[in-house]
Protein backbone atom coordinates (compact mmCIF):
# COMPACT_ATOMS: atom_id res chain seq x y z
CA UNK A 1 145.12 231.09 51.53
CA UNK A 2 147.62 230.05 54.08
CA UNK A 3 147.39 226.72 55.68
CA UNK A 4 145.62 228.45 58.97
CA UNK A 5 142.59 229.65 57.22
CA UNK A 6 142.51 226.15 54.90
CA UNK A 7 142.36 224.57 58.74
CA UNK A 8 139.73 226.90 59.91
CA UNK A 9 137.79 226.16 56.44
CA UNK A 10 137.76 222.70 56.91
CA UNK A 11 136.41 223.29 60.50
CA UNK A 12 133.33 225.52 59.24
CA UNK A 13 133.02 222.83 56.68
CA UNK A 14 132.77 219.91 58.96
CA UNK A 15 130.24 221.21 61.43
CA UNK A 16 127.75 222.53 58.62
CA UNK A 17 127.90 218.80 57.11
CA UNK A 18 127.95 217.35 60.39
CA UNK A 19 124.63 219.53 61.06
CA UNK A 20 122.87 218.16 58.06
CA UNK A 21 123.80 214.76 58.48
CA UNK A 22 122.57 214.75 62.23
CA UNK A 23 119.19 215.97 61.43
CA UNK A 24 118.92 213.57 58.72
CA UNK A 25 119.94 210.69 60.77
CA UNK A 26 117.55 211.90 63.97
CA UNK A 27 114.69 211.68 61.55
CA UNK A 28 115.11 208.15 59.55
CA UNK A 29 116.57 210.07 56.50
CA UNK A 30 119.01 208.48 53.77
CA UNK A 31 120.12 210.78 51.23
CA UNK A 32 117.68 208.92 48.63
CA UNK A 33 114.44 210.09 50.85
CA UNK A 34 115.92 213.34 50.82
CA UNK A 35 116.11 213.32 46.90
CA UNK A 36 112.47 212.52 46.83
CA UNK A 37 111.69 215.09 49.62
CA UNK A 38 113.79 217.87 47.44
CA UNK A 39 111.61 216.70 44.90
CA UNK A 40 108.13 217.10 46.56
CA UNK A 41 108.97 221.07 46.75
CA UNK A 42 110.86 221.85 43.45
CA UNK A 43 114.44 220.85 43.85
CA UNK A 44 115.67 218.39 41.40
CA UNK A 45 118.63 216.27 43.05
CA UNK A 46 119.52 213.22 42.64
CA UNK A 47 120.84 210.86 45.77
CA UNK A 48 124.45 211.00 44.12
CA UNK A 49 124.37 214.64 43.80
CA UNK A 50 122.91 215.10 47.34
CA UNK A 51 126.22 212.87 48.83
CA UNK A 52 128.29 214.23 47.08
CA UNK A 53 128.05 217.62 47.95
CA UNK A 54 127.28 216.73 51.66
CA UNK A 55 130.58 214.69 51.59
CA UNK A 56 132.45 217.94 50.66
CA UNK A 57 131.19 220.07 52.88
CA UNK A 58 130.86 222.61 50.78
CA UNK A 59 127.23 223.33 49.72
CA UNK A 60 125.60 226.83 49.39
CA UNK A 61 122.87 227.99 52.90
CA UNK A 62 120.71 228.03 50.15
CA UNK A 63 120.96 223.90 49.93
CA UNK A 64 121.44 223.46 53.61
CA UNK A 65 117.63 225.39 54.22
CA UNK A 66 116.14 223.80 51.51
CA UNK A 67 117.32 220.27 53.19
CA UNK A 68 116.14 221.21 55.95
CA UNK A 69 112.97 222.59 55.51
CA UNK A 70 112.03 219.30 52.92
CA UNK A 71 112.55 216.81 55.64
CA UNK A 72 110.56 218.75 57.75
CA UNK A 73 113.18 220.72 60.24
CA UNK A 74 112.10 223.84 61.77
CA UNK A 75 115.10 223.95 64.44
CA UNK A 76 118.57 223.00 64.80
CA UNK A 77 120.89 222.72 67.80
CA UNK A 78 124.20 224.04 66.79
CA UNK A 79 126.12 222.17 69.64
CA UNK A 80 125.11 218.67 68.66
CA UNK A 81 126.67 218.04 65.49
């Protein structure tokens, strides 16, 4: 992977976490409600778990819907993160 594509990576990276992390902090959110919110629809994370891979950047769409629909998010605006 050449240094370009790393860059561009990073970008996609950043705005997907940057996403996530706006919607949680628009709705009162810390990554420990979200751990119990996982939980109240099947998904067993733990707060650690949850920051981590938000930190990185580099969780599966899978993760990122299933955040999203557990804290209750039925739209996002892609230009505000």
């Amino acid at each position: 992977m050449t240094s370009r594509s790393k860059q561009k990576t990073k970008d996609w990276r950043a705005k997907v976490k940057g996403i996530l992390k706006a919607e949680l902090k628009r709705r009162g959110f810390s990554y420990a409600d979200l751990a119990e919110k996982l939980g109240a629809i099947g998904i067993e994370e733990n707060e650690r778990n949850i920051s981590n891979k938000i930190g990185r950047g580099s969780f599966t769409a899978v993760f990122f819907v299933q955040c999203l629909e557990a804290i209750g998010c039925n739209t996002i605006h892609l230009g505000d993160a």
